[in-house]
Protein backbone atom coordinates (compact mmCIF):
# COMPACT_ATOMS: atom_id res chain seq x y z
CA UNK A 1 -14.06 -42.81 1.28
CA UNK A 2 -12.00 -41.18 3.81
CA UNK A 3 -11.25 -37.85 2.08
CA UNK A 4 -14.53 -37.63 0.72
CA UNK A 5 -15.55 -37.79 4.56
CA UNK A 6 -13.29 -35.21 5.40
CA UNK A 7 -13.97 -32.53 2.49
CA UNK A 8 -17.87 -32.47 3.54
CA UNK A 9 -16.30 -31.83 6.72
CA UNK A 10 -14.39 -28.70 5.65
CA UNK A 11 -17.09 -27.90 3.81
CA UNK A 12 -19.57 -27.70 6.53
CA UNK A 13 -17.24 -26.08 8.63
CA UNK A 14 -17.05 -23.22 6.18
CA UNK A 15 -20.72 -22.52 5.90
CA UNK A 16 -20.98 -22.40 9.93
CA UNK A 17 -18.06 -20.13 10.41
CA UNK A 18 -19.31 -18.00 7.22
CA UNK A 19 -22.85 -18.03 8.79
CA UNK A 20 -21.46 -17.47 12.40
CA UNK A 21 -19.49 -14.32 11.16
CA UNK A 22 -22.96 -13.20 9.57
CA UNK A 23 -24.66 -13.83 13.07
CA UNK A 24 -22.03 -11.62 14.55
CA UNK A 25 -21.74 -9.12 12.39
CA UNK A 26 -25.69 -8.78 12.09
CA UNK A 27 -25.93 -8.32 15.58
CA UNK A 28 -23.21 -5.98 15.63
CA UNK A 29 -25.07 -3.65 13.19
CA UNK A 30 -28.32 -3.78 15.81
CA UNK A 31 -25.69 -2.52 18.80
CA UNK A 32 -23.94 0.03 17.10
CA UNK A 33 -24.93 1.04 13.00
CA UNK A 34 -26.67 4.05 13.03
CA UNK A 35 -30.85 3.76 12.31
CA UNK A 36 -30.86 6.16 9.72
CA UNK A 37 -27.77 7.93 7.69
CA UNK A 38 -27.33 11.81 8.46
CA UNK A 39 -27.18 13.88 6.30
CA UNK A 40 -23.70 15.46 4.54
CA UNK A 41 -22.89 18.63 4.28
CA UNK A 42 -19.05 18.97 3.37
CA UNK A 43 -19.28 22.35 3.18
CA UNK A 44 -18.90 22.28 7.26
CA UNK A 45 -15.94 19.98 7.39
CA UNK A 46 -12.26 21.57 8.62
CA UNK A 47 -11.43 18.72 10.46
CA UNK A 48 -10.63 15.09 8.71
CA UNK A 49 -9.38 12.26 9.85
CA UNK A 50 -8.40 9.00 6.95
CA UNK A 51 -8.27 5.56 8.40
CA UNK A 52 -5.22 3.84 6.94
CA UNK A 53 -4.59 1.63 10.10
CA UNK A 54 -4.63 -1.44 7.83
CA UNK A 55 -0.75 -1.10 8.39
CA UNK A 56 0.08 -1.57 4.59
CA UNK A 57 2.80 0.49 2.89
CA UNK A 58 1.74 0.22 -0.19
CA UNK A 59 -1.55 1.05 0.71
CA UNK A 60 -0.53 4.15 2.61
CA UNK A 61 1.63 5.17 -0.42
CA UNK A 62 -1.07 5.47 -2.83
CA UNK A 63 -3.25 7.02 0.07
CA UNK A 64 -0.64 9.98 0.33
CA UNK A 65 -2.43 12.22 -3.11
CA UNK A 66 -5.73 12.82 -1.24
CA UNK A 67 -3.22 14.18 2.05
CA UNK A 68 -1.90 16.42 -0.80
CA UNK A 69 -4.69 17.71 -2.12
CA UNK A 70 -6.99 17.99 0.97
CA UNK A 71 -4.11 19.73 2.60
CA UNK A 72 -3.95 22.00 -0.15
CA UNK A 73 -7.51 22.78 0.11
CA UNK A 74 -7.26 24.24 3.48
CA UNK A 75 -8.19 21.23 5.60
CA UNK A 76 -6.62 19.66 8.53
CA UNK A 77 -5.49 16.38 8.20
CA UNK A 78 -4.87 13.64 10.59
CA UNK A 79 -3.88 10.49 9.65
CA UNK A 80 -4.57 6.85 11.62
CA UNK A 81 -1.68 4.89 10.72
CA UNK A 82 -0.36 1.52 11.41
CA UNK A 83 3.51 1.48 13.25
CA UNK A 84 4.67 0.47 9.82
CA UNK A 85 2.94 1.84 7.36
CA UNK A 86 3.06 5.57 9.71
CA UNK A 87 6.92 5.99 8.51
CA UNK A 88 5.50 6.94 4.69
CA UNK A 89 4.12 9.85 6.45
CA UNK A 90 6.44 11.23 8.75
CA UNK A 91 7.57 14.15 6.85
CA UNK A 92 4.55 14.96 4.62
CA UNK A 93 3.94 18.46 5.78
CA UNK A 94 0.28 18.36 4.59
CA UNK A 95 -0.61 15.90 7.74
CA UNK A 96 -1.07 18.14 11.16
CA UNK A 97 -0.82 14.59 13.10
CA UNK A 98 0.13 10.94 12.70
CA UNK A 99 -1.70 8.56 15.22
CA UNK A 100 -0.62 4.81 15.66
CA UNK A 101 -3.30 2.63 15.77
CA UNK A 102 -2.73 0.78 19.13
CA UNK A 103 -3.34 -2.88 19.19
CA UNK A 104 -6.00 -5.13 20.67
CA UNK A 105 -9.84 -4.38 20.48
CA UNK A 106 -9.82 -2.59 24.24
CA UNK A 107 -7.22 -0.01 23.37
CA UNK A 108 -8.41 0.71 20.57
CA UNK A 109 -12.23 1.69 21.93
CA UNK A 110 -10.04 3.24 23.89
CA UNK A 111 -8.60 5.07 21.53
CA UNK A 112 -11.95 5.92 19.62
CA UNK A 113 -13.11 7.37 22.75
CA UNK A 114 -10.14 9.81 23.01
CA UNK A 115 -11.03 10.94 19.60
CA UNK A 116 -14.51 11.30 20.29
CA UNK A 117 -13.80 14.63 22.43
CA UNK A 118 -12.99 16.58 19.82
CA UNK A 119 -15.00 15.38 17.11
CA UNK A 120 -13.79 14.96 13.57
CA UNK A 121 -15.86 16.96 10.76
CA UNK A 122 -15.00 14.25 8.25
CA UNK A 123 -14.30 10.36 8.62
CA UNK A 124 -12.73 8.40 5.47
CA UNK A 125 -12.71 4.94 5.99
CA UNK A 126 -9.84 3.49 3.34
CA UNK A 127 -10.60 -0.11 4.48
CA UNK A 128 -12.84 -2.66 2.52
CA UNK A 129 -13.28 -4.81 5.59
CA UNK A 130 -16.05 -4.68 8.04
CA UNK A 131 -15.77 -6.48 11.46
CA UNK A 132 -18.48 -5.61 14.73
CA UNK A 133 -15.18 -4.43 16.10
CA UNK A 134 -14.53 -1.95 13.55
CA UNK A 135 -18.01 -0.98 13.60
CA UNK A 136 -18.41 -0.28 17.40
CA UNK A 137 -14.94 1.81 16.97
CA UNK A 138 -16.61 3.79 14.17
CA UNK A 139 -19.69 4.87 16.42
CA UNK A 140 -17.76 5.61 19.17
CA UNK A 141 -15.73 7.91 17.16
CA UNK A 142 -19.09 9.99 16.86
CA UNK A 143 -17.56 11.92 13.45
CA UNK A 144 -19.89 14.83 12.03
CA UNK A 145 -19.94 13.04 9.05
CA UNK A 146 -18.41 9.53 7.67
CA UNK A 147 -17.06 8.36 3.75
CA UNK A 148 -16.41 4.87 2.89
CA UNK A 149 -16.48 2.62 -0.38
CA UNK A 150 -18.92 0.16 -1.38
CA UNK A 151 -20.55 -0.58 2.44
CA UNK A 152 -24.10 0.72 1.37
CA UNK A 153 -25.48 -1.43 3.67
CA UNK A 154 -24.20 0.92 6.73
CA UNK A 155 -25.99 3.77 7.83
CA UNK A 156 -22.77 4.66 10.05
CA UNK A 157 -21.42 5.84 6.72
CA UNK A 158 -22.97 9.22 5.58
CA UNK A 159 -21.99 8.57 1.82
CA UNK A 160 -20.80 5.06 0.62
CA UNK A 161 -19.00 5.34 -2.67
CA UNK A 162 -20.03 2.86 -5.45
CA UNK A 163 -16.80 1.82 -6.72
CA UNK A 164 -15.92 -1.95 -7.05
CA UNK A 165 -13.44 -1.63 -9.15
CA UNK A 166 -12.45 -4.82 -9.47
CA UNK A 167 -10.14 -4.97 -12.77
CA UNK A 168 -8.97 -1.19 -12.18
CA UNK A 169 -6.17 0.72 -10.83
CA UNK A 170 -6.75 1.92 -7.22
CA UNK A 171 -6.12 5.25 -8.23
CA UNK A 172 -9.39 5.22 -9.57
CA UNK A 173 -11.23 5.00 -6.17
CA UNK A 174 -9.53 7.90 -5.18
CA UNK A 175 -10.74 9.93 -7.92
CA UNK A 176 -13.82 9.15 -7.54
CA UNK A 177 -13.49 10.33 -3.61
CA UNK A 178 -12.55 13.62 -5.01
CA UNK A 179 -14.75 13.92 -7.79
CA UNK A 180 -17.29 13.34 -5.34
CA UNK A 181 -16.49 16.20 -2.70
CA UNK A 182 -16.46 18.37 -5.71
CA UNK A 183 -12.95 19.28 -6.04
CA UNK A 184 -11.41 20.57 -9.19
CA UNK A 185 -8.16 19.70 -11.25
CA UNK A 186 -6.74 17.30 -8.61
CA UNK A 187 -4.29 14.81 -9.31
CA UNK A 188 -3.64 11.29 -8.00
CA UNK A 189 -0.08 11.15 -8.49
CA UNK A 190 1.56 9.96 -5.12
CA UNK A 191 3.66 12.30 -3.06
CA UNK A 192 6.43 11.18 -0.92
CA UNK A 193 9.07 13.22 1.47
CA UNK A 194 12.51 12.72 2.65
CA UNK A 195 14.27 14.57 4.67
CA UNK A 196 17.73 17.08 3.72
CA UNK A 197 19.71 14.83 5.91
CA UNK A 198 18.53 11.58 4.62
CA UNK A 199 19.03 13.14 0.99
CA UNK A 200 22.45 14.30 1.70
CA UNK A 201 23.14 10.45 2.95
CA UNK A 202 22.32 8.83 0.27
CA UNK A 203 23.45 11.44 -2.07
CA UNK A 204 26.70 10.81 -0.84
CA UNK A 205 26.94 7.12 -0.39
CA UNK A 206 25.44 7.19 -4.89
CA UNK A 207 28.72 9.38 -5.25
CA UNK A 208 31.00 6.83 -4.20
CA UNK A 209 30.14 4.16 -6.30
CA UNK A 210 31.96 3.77 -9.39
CA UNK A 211 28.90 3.50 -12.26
CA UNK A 212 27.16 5.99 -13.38
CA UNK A 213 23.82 4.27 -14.07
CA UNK A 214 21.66 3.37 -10.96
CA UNK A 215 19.81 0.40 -10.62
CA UNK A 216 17.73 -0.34 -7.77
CA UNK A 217 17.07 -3.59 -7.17
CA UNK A 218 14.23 -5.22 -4.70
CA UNK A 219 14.42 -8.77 -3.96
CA UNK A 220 12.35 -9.49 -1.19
CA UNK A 221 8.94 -9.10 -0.32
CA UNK A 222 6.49 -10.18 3.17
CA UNK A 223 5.28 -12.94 1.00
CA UNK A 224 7.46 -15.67 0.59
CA UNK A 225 5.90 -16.85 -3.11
CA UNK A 226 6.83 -13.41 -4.47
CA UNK A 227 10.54 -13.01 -3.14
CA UNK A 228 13.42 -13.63 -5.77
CA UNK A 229 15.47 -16.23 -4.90
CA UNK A 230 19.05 -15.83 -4.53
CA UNK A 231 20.16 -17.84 -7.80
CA UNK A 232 17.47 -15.28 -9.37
CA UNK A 233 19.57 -12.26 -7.81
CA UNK A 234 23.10 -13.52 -8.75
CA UNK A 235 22.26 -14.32 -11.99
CA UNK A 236 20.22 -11.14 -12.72
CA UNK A 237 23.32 -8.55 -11.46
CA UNK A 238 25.76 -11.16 -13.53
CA UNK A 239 23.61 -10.30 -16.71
CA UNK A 240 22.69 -6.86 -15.85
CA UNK A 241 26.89 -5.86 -15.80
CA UNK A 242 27.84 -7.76 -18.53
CA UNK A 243 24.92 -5.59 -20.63
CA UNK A 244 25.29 -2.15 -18.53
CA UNK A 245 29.31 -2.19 -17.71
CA UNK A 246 28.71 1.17 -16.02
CA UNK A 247 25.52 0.28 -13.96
CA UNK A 248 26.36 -0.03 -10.46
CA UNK A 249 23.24 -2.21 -8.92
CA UNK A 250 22.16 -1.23 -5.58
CA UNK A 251 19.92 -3.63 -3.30
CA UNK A 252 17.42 -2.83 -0.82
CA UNK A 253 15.24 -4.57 1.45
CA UNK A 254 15.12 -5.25 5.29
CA UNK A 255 18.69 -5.11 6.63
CA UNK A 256 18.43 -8.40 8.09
CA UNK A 257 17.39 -10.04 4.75
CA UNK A 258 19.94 -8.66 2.49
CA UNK A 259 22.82 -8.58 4.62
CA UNK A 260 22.90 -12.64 4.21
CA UNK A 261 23.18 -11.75 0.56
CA UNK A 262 26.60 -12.18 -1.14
CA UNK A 263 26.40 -10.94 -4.55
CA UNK A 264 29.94 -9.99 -6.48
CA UNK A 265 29.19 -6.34 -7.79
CA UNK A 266 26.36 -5.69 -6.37
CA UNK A 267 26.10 -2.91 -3.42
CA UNK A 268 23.85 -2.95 -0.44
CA UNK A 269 21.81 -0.38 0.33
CA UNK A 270 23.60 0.77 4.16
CA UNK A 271 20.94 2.31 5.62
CA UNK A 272 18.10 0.69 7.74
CA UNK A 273 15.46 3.35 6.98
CA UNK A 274 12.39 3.19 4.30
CA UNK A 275 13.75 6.88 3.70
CA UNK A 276 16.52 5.97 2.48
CA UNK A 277 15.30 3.66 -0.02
CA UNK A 278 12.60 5.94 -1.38
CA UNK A 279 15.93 8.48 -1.45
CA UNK A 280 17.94 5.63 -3.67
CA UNK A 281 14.48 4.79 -5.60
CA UNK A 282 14.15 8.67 -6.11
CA UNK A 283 17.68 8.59 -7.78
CA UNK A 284 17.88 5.64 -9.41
CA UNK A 285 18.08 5.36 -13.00
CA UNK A 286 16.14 2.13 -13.06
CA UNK A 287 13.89 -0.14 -10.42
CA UNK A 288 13.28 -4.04 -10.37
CA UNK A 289 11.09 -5.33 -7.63
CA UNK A 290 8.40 -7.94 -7.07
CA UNK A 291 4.50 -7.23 -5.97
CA UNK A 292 5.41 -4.90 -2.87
CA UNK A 293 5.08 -1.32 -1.28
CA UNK A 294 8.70 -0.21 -3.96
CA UNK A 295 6.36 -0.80 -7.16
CA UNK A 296 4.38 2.19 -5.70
CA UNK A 297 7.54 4.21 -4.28
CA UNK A 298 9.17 4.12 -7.59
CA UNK A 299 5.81 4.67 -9.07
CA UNK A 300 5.66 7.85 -7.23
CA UNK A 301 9.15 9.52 -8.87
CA UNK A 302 7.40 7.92 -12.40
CA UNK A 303 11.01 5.51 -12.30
CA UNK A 304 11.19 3.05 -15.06
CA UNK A 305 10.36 -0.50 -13.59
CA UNK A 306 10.59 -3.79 -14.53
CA UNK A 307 7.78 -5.37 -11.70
CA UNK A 308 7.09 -9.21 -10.85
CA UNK A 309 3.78 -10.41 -10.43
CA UNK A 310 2.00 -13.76 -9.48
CA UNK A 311 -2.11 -14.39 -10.60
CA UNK A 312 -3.33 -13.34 -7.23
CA UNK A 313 -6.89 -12.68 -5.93
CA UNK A 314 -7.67 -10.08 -3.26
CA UNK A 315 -11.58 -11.54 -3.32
CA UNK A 316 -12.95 -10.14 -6.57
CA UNK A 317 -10.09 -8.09 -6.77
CA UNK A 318 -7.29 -8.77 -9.53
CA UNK A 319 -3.98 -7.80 -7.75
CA UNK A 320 -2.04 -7.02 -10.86
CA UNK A 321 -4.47 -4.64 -11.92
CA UNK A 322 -6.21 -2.70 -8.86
CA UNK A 323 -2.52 -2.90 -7.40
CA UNK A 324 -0.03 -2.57 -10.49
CA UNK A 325 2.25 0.11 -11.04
CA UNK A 326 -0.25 2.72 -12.69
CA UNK A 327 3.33 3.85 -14.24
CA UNK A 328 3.65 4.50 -17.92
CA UNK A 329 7.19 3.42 -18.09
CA UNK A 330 6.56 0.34 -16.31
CA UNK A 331 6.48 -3.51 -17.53
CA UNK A 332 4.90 -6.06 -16.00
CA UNK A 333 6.43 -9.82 -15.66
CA UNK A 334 4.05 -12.49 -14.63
CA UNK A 335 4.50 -15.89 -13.49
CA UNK A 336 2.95 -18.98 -15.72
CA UNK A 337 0.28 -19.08 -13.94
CA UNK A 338 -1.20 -18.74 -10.19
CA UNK A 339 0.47 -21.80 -8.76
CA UNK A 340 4.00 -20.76 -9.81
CA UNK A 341 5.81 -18.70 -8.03
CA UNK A 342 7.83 -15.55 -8.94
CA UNK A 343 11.05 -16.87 -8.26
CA UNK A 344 10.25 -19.15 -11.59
CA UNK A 345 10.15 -16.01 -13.42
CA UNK A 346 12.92 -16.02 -16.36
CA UNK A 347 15.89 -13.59 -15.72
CA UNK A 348 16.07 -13.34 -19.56
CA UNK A 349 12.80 -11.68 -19.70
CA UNK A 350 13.62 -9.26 -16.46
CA UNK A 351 16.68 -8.77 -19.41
CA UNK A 352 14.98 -8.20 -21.73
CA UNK A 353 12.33 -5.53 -20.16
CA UNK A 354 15.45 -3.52 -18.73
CA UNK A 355 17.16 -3.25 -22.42
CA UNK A 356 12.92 -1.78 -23.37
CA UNK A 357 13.13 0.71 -20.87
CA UNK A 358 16.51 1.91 -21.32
C-alpha cells in the first residue's frame, strides 16, 4: 500500500514540476521572444557568432567543420565556448575569437550585454535546450539575424531548421545548416589542430617506445556506467600483446585517473593536455575507447576504432546513432542491453574487432 502511495506521489510531483517549467517558460516567451520573426537575409552577414557553451567536447568536435567552412567562406567567426570544451579550439585558425561562457545567470546577461554593442550579423544556436534564461540571453544579444534547430515555436529565431533527426548521425544537422545558407561542395568532416611543439612532443615520446604499431587506448569516460574497469584494461593489453607482439599500447585519459593505473606493458600517455592526445590519436595505428569526446577525435583523423556503447536515450534521441563514430573503419560494441553496463562488455569481442580492422 505504501509504495503504491508513494509512486502517485512521484508521479504528481512530475506533472507539477513539468507544468511549472511550462508556466515559466511560457511567461518567459511573453518577456522576451520576439512578436514576430524578422526577416533573413544572409547575404548581409560578415559577422557570426556559434553557441557551443554547452561545454561538451564531443559536441564542440563535431561543431569544428562549419568553423572550417564558414571561415573559408570569408566570414568571421567567433566561437562561445565552455572552459572545457574551448581547448578543441584553441588553435583552429579559422576562429577570430574564443569566448568562455562565464557562469551563473547574472554574468552571463552580463555577458550578452557586452556582445550586444557590436552586434553579431549571424547567431547559431547549437543547443536543443530552451530555458527563460537562455531566452532572455538570446534577446539581449540583439543579433541581426538568429539560426537554430527544431524551436519553431520561437520567433527569436529568424530560421528554425526542421531536423529531428532522431536515429541519424549529427553530421546530418550540420548539413542541413549548410545546405540551407546555400553553400556549395562543403564537407562535414571534423577538423582539429595541434600545435608544432605539441607535435614534436609526442612525436618524440612515440619514438621511444619499442613497438612499432600504436594503439591508443581510452578507458575512462565522465560517466561512470561507460568507463572500463581495470580487470577490463589488464586483460585487454594482456590479449592485445600476446596477438600484436610489436604493438606498444598507449593510454590516455585524465592524468589523475590513469596514473592509479598499473598495467605491465602498457604506457601512459605523459602529458596532461587534450593536445596531446588528439597528437597520439592522430598517430596511432589503432583507437579503443568507450561513448566519449576520443570516438569523435579519432573520428576526425578517419583512425580505425573499436568503440563501446551502452542503449542510451538523449530524449528521442538514440545515442549510438546521432552520436556514433560516423567513421567507416569503425565497429561498434554494445552492451546486452540498457541496464548493463560497458564494463560487462566481452574483451574477446574488443579482440576480435581489433584483428577486423587490422
Amino acid at each position: 500500500m505504501k509504495k503504491k502511495k508513494f509512486a502517485k506521489l512521484r508521479e504528481w510531483n512530475r506533472r507539477r514540476n513539468y507544468l511549472m517549467k511550462a508556466l515559466r517558460m511560457n511567461v518567459a516567451r511573453l518577456r522576451f521572444d520576439l512578436k514576430e520573426r524578422k526577416r533573413f537575409d544572409f547575404s548581409t552577414v560578415k559577422r557570426v557568432i556559434f553557441l557551443r557553451d554547452d561545454d561538451k567536447i564531443g559536441d564542440m568536435v563535431v561543431s569544428t567543420s562549419l568553423f572550417r567552412e564558414f571561415g573559408r567562406a570569408g566570414y568571421e567567426i567567433d566561437v562561445l565556448a565552455g572552459k572545457n570544451n574551448a581547448s578543441i579550439i584553441e588553435h583552429n585558425p579559422y576562429i577570430h575569437q574564443i569566448i568562455i561562457a562565464p557562469e551563473g545567470h547574472d554574468a552571463g546577461l552580463a555577458l550578452a550585454k557586452k556582445l550586444a554593442r557590436q552586434p553579431y550579423d549571424l547567431v547559431v544556436d547549437m543547443g536543443d535546450k530552451m530555458s527563460p534564461s537562455r531566452l532572455q540571453f538570446l534577446r539581449l544579444l540583439n543579433a541581426g539575424s538568429m539560426i537554430g534547430f527544431n524551436k519553431p515555436q520561437y520567433n527569436i529565431y529568424t530560421r528554425s531548421l526542421d531536423y529531428p533527426g532522431y536515429d541519424t548521425h549529427i553530421t546530418g544537422r550540420y548539413a542541413l545548416l549548410l545546405e540551407s545558407l546555400g553553400f556549395k561542395e562543403f564537407s562535414t568532416d571534423y577538423d582539429l589542430h595541434c600545435p608544432v611543439e605539441t607535435r614534436q612532443q609526442v612525436g618524440d615520446f612515440i619514438a621511444s617506445l619499442p613497438g612499432t604499431l600504436n594503439i591508443v587506448l581510452n578507458p575512462f569516460t565522465a560517466d561512470k556506467r561507460r568507463d572500463l574497469s581495470l580487470a577490463q584494461c589488464s586483460d585487454l593489453v594482456t590479449r592485445l600483446q600476446e596477438k600484436l607482439p610489436t604493438a606498444n599500447v598507449i593510454i590516455i585519459g585524465s592524468p589523475s585517473r590513469i596514473s592509479s593505473l598499473s598495467i605491465p606493458g602498457a604506457h601512459l600517455n605523459p602529458f596532461d593536455s587534450l593536445s596531446s592526445a588528439i597528437e597520439l590519436i592522430r598517430r596511432a595505428d589503432l583507437v579503443i575507447s568507450p561513448d566519449t569526446s576520443i570516438v569523435h577525435i579519432a573520428t576526425a583523423w578517419k583512425k580505425p576504432l573499436v568503440c563501446l556503447y551502452g542503449h542510451d536515450l538523449h530524449g528521442k534521441f538514440i545515442n549510438s546513432a546521432v552520436w556514433g563514430p560516423g567513421n567507416t573503419r569503425s565497429v561498434q560494441l554494445f552492451t546486452r542491453d540498457k541496464e548493463h553496463p560497458v564494463s560487462t562488455i566481452a574483451v574477446e569481442e574488443m579482440i576480435t574487432a581489433v584483428e577486423k580492422l587490422l
